[in-house]
Protein backbone atom coordinates (compact mmCIF):
# COMPACT_ATOMS: atom_id res chain seq x y z
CA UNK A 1 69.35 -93.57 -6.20
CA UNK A 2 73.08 -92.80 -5.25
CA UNK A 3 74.37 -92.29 -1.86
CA UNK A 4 76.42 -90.02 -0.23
CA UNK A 5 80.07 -91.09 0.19
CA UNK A 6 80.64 -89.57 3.50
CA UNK A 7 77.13 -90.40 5.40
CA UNK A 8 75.15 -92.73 3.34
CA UNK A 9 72.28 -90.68 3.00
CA UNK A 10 70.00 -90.52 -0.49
CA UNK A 11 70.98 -88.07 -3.00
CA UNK A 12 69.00 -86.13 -5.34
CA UNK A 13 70.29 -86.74 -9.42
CA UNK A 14 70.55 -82.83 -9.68
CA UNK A 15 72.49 -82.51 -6.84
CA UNK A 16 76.34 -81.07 -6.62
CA UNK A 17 76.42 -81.43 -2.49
CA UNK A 18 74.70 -84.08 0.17
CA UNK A 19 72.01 -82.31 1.37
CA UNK A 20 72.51 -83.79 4.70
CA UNK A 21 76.49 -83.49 5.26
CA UNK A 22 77.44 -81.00 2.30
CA UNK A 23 80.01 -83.27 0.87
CA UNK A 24 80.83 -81.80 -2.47
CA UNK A 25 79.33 -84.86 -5.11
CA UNK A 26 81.75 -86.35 -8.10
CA UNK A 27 84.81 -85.99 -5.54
CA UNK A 28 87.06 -89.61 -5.17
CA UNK A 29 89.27 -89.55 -2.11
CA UNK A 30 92.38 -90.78 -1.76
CA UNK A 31 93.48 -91.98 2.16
CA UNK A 32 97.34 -91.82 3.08
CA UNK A 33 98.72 -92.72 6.57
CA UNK A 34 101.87 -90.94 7.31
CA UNK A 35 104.27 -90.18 10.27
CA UNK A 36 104.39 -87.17 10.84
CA UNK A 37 108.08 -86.93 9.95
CA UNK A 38 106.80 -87.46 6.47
CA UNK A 39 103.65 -85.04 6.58
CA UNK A 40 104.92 -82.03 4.81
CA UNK A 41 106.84 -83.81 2.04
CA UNK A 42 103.72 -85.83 1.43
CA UNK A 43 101.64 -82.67 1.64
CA UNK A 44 103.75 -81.15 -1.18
CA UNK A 45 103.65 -84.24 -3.39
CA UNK A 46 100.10 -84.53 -3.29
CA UNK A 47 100.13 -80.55 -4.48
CA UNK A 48 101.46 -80.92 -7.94
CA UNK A 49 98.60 -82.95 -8.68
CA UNK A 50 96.21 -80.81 -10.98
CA UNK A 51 92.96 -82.70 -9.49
CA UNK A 52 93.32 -82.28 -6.54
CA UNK A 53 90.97 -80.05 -4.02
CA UNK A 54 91.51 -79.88 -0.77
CA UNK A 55 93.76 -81.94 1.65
CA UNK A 56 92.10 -83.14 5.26
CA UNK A 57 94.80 -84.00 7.66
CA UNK A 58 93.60 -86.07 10.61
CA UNK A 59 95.22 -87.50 13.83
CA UNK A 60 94.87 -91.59 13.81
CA UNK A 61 91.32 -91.32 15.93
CA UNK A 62 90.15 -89.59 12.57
CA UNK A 63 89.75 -85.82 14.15
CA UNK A 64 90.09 -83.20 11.71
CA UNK A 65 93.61 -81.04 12.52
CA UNK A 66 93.74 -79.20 9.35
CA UNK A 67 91.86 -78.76 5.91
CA UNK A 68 93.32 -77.26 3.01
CA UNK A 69 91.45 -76.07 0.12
CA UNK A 70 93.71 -76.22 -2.92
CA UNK A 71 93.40 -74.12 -5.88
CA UNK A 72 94.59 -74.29 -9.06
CA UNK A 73 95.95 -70.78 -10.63
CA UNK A 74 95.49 -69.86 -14.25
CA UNK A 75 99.21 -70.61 -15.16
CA UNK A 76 97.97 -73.95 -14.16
CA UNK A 77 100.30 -74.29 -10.43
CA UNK A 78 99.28 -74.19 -7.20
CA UNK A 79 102.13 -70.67 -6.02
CA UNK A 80 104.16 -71.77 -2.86
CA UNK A 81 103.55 -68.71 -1.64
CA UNK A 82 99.87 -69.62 -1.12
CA UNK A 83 100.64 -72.85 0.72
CA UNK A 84 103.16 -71.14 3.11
CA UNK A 85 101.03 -70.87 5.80
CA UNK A 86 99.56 -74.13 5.30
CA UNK A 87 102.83 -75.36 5.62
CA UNK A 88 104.01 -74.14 8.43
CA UNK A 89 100.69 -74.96 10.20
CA UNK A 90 101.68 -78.72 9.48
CA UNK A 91 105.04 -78.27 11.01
CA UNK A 92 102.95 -77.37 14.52
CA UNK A 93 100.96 -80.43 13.96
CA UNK A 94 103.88 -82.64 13.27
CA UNK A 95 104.66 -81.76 16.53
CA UNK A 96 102.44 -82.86 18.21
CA UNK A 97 101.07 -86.03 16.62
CA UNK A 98 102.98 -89.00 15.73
CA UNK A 99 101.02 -90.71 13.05
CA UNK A 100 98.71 -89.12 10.61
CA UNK A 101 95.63 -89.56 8.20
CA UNK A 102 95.65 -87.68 4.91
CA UNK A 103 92.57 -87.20 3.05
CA UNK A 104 92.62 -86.36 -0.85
CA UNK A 105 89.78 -85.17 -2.45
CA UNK A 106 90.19 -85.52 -6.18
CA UNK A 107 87.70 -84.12 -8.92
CA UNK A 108 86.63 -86.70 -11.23
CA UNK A 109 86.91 -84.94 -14.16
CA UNK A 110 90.07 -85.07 -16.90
């Protein structure tokens, strides 16, 4: 029987979500450490990747500071509009941390 990614807890074969943490099953996750000079322009990279579903950004003890759910438009781009606020909420954070961890969920598929 598979495991859960995140907790290591037994997971059904039917399953789309742990049934003891929630993560979201058939997800592979990318880890980036980052200054936080670099956050936003690694933020924005990560974007144009069609894959992609939502970004954690964590300080270096591995809290969660931010978690953005990324979603993909039916002209096939992610509008910039959408991620504005995101954005800016990263510029607060880059204030205040020095180092970070980003998280990259990635669907499996394509």
């Amino acid at each position: 029987m598979a495991k859960c990614r995140e907790c290591r807890a037994e997971l059904p074969s039917d399953g789309r979500f742990c049934p003891n943490c929630g993560t979201q099953m058939g997800l592979k996750k990318d880890i980036y450490h980052v200054s936080a000079g670099g956050l936003v322009g690694k933020v924005k990279e990560i974007v144009r990747d069609a894959n992609v579903k939502r970004i954690l950004v964590k300080d270096e003890k591995g809290k969660l500071l931010l978690s953005i759910p990324v979603t993909w438009g039916a002209a096939g781009a992610v509008a910039m509009i959408t991620l504005a606020p995101w954005l800016a909420a990263l510029g607060v954070i880059t204030a205040v941390v020095t180092r970070c961890r980003v998280e990259v969920e990635k669907s499996l598929d394509n």
